[in-house]
N, C-alpha and C. Protein backbone atom coordinates (compact mmCIF):
# COMPACT_ATOMS: atom_id res chain seq x y z
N UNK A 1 10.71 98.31 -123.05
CA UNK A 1 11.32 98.67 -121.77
C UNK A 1 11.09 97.52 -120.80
N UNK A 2 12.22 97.35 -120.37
CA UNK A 2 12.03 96.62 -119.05
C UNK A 2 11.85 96.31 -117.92
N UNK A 3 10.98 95.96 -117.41
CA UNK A 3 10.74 95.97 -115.61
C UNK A 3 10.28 95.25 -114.53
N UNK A 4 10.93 95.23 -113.48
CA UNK A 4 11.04 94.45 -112.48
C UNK A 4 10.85 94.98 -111.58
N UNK A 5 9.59 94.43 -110.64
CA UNK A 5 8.93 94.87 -109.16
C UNK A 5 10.03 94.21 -107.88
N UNK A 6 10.45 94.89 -106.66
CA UNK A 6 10.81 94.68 -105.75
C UNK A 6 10.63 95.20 -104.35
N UNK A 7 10.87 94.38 -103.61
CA UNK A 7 9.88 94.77 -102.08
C UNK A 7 11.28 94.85 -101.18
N UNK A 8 11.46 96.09 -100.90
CA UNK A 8 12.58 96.92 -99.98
C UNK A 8 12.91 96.02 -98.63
N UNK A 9 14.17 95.42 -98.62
CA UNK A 9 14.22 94.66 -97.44
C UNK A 9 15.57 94.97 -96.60
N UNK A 10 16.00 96.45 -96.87
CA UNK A 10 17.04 97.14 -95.72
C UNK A 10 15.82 97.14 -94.14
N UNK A 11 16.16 97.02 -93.24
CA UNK A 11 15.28 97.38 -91.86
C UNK A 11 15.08 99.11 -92.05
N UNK A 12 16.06 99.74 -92.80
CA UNK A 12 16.02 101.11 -93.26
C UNK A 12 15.22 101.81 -93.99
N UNK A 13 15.06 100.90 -94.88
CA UNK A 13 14.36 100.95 -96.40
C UNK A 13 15.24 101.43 -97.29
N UNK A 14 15.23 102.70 -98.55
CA UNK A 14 16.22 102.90 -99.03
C UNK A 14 17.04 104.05 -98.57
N UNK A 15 17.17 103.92 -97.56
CA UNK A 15 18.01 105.06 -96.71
C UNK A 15 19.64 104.84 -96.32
N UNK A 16 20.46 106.21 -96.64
CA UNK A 16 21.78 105.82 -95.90
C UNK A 16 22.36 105.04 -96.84
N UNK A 17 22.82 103.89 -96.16
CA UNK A 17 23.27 102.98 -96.66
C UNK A 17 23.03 102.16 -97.92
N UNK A 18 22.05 101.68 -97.73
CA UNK A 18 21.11 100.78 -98.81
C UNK A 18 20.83 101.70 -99.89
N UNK A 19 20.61 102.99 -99.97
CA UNK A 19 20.65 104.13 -101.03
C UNK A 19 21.82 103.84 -101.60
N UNK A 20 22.68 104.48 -101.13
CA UNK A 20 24.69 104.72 -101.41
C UNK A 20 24.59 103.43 -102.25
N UNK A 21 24.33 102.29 -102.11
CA UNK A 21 24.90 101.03 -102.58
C UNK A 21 23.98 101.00 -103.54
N UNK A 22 23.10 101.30 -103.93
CA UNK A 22 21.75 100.93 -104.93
C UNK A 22 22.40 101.97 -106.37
N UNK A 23 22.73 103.40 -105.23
CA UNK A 23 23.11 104.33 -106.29
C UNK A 23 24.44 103.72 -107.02
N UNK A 24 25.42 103.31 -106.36
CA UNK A 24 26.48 102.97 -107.03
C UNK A 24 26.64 101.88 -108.27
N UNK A 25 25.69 101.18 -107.95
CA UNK A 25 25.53 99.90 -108.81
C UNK A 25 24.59 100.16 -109.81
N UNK A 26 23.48 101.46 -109.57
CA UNK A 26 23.10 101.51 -110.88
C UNK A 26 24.15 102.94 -111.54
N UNK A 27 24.81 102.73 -110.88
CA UNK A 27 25.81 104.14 -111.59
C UNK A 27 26.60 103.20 -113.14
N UNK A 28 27.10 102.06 -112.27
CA UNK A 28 27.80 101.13 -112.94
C UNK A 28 27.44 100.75 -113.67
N UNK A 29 26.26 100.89 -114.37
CA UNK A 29 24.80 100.18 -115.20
C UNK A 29 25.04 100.29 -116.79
N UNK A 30 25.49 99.37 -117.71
CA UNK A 30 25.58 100.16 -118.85
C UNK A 30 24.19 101.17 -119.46
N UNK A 31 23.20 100.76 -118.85
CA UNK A 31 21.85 101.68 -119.37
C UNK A 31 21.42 102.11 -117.86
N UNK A 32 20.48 103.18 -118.30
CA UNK A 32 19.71 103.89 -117.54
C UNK A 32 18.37 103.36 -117.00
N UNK A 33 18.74 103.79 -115.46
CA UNK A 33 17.81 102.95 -114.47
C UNK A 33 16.92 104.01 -113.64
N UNK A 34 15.45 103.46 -113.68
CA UNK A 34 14.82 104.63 -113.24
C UNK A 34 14.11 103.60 -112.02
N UNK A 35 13.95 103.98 -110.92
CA UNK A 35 13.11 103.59 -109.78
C UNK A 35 11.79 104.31 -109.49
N UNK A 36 11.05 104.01 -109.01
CA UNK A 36 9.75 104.30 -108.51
C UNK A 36 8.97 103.49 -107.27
N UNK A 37 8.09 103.90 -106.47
CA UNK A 37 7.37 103.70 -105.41
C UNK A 37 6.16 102.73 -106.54
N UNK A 38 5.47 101.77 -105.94
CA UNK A 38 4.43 101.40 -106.98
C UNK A 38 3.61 102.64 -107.17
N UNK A 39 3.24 102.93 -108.24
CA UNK A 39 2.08 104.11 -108.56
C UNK A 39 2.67 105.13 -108.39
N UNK A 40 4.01 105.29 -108.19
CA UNK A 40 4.40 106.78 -108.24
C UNK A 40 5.69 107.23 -108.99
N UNK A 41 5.62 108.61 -109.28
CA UNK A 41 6.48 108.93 -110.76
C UNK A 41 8.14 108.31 -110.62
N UNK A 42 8.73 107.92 -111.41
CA UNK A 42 9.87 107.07 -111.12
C UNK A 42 10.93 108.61 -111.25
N UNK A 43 12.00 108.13 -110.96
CA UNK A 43 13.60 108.92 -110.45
C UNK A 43 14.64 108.06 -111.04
N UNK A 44 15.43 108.58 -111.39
CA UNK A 44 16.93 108.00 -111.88
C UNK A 44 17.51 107.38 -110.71
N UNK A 45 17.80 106.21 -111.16
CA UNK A 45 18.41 105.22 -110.04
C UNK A 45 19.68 105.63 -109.72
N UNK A 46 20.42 106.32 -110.25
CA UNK A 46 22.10 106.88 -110.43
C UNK A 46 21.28 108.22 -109.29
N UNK A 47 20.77 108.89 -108.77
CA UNK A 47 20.64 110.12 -108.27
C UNK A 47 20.45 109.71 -106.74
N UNK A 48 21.48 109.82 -105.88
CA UNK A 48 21.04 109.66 -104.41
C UNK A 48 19.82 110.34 -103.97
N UNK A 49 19.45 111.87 -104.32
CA UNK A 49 18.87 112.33 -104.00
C UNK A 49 17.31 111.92 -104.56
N UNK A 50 17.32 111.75 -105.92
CA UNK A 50 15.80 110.73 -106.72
C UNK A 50 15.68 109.38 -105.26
N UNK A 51 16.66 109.01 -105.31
CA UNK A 51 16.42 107.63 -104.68
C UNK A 51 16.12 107.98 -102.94
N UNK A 52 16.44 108.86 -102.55
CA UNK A 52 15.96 109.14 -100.90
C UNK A 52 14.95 109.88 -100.83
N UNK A 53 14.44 110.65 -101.82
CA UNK A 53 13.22 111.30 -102.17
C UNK A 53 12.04 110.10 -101.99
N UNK A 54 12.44 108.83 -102.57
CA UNK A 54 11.53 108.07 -102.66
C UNK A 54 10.69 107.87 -101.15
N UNK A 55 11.33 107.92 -100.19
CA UNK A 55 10.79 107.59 -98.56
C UNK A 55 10.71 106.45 -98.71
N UNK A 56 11.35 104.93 -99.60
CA UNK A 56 10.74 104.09 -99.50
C UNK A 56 11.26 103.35 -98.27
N UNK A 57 10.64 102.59 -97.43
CA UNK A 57 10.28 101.53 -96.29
C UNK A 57 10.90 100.41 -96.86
N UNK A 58 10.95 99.80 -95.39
CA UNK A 58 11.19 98.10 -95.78
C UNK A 58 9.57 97.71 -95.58
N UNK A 59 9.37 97.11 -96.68
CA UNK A 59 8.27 96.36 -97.11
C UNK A 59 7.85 96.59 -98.42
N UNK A 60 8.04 98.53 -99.01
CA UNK A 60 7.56 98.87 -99.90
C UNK A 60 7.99 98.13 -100.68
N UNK A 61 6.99 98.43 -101.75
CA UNK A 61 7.19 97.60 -103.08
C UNK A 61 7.83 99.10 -104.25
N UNK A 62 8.51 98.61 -105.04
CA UNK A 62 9.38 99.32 -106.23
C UNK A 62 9.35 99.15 -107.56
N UNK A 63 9.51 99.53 -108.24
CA UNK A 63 9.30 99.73 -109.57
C UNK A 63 10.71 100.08 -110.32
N UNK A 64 11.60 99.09 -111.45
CA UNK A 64 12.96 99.54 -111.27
C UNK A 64 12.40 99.30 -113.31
N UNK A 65 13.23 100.15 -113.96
CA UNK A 65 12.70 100.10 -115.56
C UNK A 65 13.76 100.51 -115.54
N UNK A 66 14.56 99.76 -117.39
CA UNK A 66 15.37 99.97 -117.97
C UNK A 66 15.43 99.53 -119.27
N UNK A 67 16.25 100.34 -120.03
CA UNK A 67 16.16 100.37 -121.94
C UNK A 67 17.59 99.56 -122.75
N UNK A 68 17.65 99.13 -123.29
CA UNK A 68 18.72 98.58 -124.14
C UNK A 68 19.55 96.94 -123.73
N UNK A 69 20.83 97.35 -124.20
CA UNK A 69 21.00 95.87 -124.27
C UNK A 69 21.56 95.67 -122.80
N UNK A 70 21.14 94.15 -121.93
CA UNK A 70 21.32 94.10 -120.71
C UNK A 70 20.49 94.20 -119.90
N UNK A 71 19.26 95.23 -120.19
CA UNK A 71 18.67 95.64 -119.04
C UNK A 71 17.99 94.86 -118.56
N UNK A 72 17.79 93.67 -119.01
CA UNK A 72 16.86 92.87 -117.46
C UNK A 72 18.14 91.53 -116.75
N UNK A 73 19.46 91.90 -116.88
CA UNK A 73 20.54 91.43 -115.81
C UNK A 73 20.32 92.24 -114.68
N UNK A 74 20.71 94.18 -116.12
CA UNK A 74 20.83 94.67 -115.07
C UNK A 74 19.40 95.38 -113.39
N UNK A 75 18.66 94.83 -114.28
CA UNK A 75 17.16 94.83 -113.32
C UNK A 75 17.32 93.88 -112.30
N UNK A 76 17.70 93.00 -112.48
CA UNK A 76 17.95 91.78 -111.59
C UNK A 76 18.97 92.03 -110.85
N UNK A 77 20.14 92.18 -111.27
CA UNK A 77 21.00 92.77 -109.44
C UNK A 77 20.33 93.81 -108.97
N UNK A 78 20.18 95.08 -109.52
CA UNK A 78 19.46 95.64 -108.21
C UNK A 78 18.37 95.20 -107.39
N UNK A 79 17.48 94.50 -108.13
CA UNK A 79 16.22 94.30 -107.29
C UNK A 79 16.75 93.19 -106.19
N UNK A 80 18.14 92.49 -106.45
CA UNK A 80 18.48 91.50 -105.33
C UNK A 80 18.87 92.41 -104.73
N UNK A 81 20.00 93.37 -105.21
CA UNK A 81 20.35 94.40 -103.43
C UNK A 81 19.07 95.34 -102.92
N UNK A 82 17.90 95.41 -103.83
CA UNK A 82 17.23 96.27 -102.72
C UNK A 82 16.39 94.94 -101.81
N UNK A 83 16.02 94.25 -102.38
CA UNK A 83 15.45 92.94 -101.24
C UNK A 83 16.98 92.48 -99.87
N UNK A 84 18.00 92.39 -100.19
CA UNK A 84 18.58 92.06 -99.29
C UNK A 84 18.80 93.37 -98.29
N UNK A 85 18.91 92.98 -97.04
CA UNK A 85 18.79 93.79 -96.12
C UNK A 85 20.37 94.38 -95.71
N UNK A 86 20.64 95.06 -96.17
CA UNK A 86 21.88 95.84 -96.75
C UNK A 86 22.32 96.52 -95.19
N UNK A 87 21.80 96.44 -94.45
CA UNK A 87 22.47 96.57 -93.28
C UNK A 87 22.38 95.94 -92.34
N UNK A 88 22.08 94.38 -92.43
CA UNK A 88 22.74 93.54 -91.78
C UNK A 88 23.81 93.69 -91.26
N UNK A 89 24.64 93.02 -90.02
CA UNK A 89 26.30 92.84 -89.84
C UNK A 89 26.98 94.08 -89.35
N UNK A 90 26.25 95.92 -89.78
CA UNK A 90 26.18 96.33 -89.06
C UNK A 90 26.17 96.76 -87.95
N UNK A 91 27.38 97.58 -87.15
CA UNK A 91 27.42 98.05 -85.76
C UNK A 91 28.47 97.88 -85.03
C-alpha cells in the first residue's frame, strides 16, 4: 500500500471548497483513496462527508493511502491539491 503525508494548505482547511475538489478528484481515481488526520482512523477520500468529518485545519498534517496500479501518481495529485490553498482568487 501506498502513502503519502500532506500538510493542509486551504486558509479553510478541508472545508467547503477544498473538500468538493479533493472529493472529486479522488472520485476520478482509478483506485481507492483513503485519508486520515496523522494518528487517526482514515475515511474514503471519494466521501464528502469522511472528508469533512476529518475537521482538518490548514496546517494539519494528512495521511492519504492507496492500492493498485497508479496509486502513488494518484497520491501525488491529491496531496498537491490539498497543500495548495484552494481558495485563493476567491471573492
Amino acid at each position: 500500500m501506498a502513502e503519502r503525508h500532506a500538510v493542509v494548505g486551504s486558509s479553510v482547511g478541508l472545508h467547503a471548497r477544498p473538500a468538493a475538489l479533493l472529493v472529486q478528484a479522488a472520485g476520478r481515481a482509478p483506485v481507492k483513496v483513503t485519508i486520515a488526520k496523522e494518528g487517526g482512523e482514515p475515511t474514503d477520500a471519494r466521501s464528502i462527508l469522511g472528508v469533512l468529518s476529518l475537521d482538518a485545519r490548514r496546517g494539519d498534517k494528512v495521511v492519504l493511502a492507496a492500492d493498485g496500479d497508479g496509486a502513488g501518481a494518484v497520491l501525488a495529485e491529491l496531496a498537491g491539491l490539498i497543500e495548495s490553498d484552494l481558495d485563493a482568487g476567491e471573492g
